[in-house]
PDB file of N, CA and C in Angstrom:
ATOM      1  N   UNK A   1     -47.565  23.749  11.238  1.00  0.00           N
ATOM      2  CA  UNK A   1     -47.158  22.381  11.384  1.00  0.00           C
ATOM      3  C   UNK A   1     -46.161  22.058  10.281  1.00  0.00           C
ATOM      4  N   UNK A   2     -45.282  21.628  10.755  1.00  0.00           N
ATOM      5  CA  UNK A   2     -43.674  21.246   9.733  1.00  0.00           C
ATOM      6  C   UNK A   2     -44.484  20.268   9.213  1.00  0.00           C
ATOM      7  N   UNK A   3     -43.803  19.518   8.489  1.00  0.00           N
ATOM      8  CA  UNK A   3     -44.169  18.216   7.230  1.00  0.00           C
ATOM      9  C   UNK A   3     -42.974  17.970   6.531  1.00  0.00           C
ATOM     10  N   UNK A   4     -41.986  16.829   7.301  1.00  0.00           N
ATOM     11  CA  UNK A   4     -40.792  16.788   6.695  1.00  0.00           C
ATOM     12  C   UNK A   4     -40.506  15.419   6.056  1.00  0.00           C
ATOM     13  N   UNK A   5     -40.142  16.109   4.628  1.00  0.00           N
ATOM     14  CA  UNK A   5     -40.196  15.256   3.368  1.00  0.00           C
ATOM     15  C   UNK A   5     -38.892  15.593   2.529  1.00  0.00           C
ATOM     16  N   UNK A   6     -38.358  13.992   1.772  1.00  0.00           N
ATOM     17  CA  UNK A   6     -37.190  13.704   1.083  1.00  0.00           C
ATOM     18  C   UNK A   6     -36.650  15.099   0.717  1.00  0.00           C
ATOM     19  N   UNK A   7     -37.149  15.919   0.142  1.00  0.00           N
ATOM     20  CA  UNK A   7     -36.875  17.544  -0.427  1.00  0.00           C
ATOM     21  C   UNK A   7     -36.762  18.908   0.894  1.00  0.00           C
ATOM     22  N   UNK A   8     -37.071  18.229   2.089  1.00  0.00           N
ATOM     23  CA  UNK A   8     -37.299  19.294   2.844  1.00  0.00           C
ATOM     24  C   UNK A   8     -38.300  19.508   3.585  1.00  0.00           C
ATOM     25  N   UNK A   9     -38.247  20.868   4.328  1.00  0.00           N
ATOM     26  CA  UNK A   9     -39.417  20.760   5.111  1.00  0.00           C
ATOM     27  C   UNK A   9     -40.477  21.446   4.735  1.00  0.00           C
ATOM     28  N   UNK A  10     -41.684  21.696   4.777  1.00  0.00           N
ATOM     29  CA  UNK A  10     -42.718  21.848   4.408  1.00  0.00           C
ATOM     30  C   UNK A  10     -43.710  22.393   5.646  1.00  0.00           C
ATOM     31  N   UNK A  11     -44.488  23.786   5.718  1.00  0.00           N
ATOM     32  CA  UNK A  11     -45.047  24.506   6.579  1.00  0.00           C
ATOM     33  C   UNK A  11     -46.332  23.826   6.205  1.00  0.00           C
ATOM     34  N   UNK A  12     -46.962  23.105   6.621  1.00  0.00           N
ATOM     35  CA  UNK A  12     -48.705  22.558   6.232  1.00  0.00           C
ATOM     36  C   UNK A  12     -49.781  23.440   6.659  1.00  0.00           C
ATOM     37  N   UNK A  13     -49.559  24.183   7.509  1.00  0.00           N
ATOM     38  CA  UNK A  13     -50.923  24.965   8.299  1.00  0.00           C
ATOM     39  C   UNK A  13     -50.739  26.706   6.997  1.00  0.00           C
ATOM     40  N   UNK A  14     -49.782  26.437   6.095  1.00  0.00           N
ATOM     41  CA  UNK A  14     -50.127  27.460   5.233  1.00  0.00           C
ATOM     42  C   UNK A  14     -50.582  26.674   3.517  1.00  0.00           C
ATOM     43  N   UNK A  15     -50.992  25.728   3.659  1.00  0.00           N
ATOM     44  CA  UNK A  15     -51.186  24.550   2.523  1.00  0.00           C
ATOM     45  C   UNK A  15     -52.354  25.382   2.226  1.00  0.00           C
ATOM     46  N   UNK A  16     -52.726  25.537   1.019  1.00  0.00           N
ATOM     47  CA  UNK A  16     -53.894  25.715   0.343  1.00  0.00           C
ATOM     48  C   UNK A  16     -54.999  24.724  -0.510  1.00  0.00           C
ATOM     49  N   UNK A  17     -54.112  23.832  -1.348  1.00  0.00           N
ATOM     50  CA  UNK A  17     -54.213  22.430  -1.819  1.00  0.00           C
ATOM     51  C   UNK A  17     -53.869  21.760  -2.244  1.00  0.00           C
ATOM     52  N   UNK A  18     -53.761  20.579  -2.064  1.00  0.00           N
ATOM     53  CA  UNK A  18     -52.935  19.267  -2.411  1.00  0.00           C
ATOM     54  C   UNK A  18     -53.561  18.456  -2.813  1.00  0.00           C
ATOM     55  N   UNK A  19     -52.766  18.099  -4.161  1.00  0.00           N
ATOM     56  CA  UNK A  19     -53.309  16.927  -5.137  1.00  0.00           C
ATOM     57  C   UNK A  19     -52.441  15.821  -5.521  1.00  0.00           C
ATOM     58  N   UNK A  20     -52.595  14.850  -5.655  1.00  0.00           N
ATOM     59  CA  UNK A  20     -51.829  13.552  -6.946  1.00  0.00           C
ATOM     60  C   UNK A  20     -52.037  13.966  -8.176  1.00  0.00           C
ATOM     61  N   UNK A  21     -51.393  13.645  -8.691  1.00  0.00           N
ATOM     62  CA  UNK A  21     -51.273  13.568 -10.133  1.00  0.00           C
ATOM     63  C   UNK A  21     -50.349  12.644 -10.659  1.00  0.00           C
ATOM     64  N   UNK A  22     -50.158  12.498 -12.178  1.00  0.00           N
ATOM     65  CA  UNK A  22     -49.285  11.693 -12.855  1.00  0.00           C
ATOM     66  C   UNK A  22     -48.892  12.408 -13.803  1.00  0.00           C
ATOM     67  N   UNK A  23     -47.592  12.304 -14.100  1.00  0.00           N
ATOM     68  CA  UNK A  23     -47.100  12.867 -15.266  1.00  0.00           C
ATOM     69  C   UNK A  23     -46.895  12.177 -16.629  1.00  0.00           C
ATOM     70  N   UNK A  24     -47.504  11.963 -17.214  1.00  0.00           N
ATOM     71  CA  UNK A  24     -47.662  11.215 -18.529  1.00  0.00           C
ATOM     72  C   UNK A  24     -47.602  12.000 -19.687  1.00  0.00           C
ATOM     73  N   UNK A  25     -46.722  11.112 -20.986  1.00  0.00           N
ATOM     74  CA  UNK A  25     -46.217  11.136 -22.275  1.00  0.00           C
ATOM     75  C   UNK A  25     -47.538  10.765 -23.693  1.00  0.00           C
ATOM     76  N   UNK A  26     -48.000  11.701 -23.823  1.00  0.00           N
ATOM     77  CA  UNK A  26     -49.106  11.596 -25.173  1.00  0.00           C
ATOM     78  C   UNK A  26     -48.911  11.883 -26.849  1.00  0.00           C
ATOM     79  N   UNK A  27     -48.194  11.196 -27.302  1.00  0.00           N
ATOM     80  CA  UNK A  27     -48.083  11.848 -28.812  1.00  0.00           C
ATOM     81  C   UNK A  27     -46.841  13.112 -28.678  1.00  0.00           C
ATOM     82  N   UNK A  28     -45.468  12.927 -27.637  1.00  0.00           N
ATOM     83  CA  UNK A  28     -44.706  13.986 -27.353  1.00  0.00           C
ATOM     84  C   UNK A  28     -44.945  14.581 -26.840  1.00  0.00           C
ATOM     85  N   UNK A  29     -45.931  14.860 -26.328  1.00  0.00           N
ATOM     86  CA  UNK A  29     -46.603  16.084 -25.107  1.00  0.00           C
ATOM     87  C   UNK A  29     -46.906  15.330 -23.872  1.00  0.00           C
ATOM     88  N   UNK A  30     -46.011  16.542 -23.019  1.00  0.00           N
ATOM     89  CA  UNK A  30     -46.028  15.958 -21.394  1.00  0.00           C
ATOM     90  C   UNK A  30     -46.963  16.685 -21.323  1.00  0.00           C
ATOM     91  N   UNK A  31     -47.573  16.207 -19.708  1.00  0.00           N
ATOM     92  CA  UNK A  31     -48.745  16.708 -18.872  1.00  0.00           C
ATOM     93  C   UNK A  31     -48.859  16.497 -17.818  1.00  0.00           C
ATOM     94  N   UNK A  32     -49.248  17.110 -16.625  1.00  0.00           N
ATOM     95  CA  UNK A  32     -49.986  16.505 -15.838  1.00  0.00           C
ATOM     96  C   UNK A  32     -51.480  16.417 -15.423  1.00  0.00           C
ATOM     97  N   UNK A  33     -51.586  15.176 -15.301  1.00  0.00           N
ATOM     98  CA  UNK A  33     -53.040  14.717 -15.332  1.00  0.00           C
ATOM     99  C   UNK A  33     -53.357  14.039 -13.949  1.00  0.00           C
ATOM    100  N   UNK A  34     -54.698  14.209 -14.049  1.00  0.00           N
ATOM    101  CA  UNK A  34     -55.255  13.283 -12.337  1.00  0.00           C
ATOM    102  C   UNK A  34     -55.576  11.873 -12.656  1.00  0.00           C
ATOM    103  N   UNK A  35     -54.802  11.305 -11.379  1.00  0.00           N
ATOM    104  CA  UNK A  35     -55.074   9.529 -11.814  1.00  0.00           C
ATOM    105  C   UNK A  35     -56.212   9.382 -12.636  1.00  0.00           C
ATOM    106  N   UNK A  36     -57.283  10.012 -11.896  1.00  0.00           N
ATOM    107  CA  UNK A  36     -58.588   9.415 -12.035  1.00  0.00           C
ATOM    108  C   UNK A  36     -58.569   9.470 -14.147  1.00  0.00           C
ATOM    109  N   UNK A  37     -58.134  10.663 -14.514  1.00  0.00           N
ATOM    110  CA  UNK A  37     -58.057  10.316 -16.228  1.00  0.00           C
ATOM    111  C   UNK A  37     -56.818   9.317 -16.516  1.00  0.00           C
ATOM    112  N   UNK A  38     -55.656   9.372 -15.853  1.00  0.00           N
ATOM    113  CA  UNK A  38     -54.689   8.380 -16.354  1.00  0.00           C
ATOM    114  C   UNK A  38     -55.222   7.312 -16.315  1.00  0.00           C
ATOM    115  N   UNK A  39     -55.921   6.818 -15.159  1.00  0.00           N
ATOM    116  CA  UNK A  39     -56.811   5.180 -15.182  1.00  0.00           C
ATOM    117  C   UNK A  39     -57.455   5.056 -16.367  1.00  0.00           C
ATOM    118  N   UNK A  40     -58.265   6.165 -16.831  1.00  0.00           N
ATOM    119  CA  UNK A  40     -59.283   6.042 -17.584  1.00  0.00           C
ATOM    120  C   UNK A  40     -58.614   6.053 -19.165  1.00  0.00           C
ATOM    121  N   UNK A  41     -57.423   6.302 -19.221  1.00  0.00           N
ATOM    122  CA  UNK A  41     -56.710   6.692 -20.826  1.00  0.00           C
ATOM    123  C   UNK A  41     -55.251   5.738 -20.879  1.00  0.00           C
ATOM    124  N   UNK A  42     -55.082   4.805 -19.627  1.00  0.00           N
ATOM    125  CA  UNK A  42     -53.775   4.128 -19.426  1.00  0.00           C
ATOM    126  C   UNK A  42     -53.146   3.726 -20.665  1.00  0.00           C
ATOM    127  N   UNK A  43     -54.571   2.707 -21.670  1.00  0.00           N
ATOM    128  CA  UNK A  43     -54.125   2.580 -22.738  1.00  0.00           C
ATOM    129  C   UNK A  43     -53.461   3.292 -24.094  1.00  0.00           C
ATOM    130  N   UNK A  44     -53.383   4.801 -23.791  1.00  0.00           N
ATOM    131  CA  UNK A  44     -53.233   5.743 -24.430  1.00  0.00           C
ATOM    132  C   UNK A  44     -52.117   6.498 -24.451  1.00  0.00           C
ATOM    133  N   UNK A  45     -51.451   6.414 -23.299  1.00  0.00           N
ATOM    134  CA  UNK A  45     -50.343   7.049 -22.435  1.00  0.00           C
ATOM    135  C   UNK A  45     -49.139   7.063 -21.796  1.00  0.00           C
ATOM    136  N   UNK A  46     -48.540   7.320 -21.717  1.00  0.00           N
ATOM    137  CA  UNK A  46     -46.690   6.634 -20.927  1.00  0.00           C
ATOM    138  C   UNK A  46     -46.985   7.331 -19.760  1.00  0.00           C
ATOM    139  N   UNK A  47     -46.936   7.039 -18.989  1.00  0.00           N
ATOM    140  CA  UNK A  47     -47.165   7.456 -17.358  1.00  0.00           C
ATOM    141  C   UNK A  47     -45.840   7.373 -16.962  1.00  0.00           C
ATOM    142  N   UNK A  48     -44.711   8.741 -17.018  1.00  0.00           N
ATOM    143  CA  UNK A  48     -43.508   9.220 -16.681  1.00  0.00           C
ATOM    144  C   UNK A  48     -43.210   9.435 -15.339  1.00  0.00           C
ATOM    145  N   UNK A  49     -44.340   9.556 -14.374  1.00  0.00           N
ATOM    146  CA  UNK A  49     -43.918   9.527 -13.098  1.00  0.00           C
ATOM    147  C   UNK A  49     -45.064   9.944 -12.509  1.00  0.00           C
ATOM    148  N   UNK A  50     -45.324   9.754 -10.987  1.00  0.00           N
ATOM    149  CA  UNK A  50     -46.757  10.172 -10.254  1.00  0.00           C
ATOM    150  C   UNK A  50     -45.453  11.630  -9.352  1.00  0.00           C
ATOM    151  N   UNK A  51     -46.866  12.582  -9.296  1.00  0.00           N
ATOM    152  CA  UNK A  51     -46.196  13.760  -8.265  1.00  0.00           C
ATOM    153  C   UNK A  51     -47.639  14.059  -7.061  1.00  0.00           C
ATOM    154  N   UNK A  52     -47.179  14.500  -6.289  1.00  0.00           N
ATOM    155  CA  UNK A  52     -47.792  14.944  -5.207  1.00  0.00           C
ATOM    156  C   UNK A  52     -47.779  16.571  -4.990  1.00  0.00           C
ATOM    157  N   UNK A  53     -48.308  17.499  -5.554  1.00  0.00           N
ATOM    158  CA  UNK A  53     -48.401  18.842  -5.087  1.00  0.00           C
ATOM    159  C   UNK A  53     -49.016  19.525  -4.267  1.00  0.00           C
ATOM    160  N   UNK A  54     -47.770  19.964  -3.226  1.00  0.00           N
ATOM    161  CA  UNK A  54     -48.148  21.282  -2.309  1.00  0.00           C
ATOM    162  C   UNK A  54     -48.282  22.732  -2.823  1.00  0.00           C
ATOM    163  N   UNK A  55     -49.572  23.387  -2.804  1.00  0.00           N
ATOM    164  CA  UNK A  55     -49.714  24.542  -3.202  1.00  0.00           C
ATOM    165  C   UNK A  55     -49.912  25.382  -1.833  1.00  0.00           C
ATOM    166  N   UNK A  56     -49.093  26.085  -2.080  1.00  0.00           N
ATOM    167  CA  UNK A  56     -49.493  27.702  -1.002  1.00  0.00           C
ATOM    168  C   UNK A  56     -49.572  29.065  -1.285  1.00  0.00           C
ATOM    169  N   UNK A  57     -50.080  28.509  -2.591  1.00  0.00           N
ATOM    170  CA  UNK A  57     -50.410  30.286  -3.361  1.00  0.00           C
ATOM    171  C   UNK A  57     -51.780  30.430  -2.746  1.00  0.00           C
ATOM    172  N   UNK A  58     -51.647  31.543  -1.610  1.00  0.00           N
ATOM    173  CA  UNK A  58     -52.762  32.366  -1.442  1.00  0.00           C
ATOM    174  C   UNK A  58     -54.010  32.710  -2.337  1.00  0.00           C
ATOM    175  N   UNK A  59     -55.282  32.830  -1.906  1.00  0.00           N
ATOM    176  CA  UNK A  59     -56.023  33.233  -2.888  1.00  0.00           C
ATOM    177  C   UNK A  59     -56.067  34.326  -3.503  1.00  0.00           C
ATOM    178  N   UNK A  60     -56.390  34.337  -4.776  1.00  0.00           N
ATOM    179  CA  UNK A  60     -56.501  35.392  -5.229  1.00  0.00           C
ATOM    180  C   UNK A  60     -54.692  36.164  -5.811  1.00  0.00           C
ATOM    181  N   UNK A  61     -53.602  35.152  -5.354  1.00  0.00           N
ATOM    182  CA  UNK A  61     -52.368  35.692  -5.717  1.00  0.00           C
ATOM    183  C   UNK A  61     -52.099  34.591  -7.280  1.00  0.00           C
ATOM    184  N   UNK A  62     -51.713  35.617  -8.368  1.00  0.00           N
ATOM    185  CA  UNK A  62     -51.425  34.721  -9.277  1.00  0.00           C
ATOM    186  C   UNK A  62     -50.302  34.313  -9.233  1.00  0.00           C
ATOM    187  N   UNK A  63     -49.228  34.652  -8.594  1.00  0.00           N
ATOM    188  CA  UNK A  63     -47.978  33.786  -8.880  1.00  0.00           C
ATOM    189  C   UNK A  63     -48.080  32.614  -7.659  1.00  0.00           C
ATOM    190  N   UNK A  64     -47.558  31.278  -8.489  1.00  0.00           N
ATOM    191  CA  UNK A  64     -48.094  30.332  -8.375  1.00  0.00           C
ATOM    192  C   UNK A  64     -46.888  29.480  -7.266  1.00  0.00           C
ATOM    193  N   UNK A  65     -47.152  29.669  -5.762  1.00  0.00           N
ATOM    194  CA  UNK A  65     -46.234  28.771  -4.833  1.00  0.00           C
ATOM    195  C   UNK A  65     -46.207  27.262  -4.458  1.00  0.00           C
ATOM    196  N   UNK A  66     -45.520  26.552  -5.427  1.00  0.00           N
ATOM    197  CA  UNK A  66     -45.704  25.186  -5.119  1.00  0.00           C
ATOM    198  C   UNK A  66     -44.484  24.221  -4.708  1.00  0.00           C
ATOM    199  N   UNK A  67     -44.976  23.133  -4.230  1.00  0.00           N
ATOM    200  CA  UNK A  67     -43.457  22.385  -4.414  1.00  0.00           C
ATOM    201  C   UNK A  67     -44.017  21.085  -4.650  1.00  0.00           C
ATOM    202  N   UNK A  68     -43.194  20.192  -5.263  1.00  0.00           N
ATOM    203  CA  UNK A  68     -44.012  19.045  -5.792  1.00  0.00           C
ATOM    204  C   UNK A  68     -42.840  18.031  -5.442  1.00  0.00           C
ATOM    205  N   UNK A  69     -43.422  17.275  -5.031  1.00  0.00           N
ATOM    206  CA  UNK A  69     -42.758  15.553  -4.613  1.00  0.00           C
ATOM    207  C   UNK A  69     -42.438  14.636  -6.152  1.00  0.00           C
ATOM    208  N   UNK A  70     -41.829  14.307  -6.376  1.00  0.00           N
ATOM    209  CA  UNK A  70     -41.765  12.975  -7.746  1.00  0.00           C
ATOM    210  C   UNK A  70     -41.527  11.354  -7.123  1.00  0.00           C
ATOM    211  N   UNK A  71     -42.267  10.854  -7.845  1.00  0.00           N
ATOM    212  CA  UNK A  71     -42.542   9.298  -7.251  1.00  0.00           C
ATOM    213  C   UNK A  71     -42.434   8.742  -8.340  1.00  0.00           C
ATOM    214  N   UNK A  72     -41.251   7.556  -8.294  1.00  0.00           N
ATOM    215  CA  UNK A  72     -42.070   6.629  -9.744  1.00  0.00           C
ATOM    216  C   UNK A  72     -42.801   5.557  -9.687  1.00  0.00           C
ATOM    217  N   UNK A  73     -43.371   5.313  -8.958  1.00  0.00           N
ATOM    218  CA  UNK A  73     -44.681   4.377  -8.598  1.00  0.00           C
ATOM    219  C   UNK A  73     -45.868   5.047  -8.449  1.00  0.00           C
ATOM    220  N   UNK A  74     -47.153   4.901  -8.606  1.00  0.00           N
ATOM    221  CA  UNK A  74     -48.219   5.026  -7.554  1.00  0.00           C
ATOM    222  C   UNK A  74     -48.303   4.621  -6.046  1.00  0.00           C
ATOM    223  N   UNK A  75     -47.738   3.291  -5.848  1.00  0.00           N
ATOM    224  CA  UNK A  75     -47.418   2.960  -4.328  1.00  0.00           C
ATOM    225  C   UNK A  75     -46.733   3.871  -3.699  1.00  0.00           C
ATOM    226  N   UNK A  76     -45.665   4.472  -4.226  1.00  0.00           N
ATOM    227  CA  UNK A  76     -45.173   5.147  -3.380  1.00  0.00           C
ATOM    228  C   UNK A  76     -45.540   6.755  -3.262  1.00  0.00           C
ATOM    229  N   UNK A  77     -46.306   7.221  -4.248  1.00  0.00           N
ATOM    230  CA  UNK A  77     -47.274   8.520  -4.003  1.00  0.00           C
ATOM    231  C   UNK A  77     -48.656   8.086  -3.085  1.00  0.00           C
ATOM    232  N   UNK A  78     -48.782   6.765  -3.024  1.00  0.00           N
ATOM    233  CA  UNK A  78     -50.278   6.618  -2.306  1.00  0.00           C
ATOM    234  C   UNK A  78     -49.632   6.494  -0.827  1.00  0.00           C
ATOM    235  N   UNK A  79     -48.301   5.875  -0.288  1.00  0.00           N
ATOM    236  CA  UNK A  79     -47.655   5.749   0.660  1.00  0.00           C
ATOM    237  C   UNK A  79     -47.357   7.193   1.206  1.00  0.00           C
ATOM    238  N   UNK A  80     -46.668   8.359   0.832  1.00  0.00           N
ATOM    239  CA  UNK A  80     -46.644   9.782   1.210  1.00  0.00           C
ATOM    240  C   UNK A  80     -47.749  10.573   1.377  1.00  0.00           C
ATOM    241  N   UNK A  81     -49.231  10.233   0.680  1.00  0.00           N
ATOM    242  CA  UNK A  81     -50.308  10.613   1.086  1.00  0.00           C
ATOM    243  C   UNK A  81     -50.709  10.679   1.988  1.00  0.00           C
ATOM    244  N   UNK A  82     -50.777   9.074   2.379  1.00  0.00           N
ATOM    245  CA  UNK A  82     -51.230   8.753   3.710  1.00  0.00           C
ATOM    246  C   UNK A  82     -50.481   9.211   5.092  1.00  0.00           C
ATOM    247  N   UNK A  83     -48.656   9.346   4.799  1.00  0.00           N
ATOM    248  CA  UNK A  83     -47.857  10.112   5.825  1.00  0.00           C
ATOM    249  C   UNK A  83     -48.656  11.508   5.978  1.00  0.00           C
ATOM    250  N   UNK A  84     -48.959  12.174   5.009  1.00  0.00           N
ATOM    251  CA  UNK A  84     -49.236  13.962   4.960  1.00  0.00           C
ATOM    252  C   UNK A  84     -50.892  13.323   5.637  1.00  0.00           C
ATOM    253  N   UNK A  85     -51.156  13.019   5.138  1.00  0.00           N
ATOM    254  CA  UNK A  85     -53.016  12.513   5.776  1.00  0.00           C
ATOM    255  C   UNK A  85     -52.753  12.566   7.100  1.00  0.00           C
ATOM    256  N   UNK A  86     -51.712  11.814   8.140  1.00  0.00           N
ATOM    257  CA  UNK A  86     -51.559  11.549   9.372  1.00  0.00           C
ATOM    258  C   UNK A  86     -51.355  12.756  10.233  1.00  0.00           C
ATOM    259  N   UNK A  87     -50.305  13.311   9.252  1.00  0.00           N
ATOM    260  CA  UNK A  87     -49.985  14.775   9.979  1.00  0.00           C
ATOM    261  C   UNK A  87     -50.672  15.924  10.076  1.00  0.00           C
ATOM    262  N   UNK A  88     -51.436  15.792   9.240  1.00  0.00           N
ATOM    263  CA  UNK A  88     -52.603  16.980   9.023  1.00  0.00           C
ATOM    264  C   UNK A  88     -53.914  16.652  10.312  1.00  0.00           C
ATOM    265  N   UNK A  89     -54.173  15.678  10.106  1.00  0.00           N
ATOM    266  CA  UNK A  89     -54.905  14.788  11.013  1.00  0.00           C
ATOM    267  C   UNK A  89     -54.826  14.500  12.298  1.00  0.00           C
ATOM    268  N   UNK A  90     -53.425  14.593  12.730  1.00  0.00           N
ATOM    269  CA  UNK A  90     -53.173  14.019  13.670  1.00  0.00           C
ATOM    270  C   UNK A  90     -52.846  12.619  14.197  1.00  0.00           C
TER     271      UNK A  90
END
């Protein structure tokens, strides 16, 4: 199943797993972190951008196949979720 997004198209029926995240600024050190700690550390943090990652690294393969979406909102990473939610879904 295609999955076509701002960057391209995207094979979903070889998806392994997909997450949100945020990319946030700590004391000079980038990261990415899961909302669920950015909520919990907001006060702590520069929140540089939310990403959405597609992984299709096979199991057990260490080199690591991803492609990642950049959002600078949460609305608009919670908005592309729900597109990929539909398509997966039906």
């Amino acid at each position: 199943m295609i999955y076509n997004t701002k960057d391209g198209e995207l094979d979903l029926s070889k998806l392994t797993r997909l997450y949100p995240a945020s990319v946030v600024e700590l004391n000079g050190d980038v990261a990415e972190m899961s909302l669920e700690w950015t909520e919990l550390n907001e006060d702590k943090v520069k929140v540089l951008n939310y990403v959405l990652v597609f992984d299709f690294t096979p199991q057990g393969q260490e080199e690591k196949i991803k492609t990642t979406l950049v959002f600078n909102t949460k609305d608009e990473l919670i908005e592309e979720m729900q597109k990929v939610s539909e398509a997966i879904n039906g």
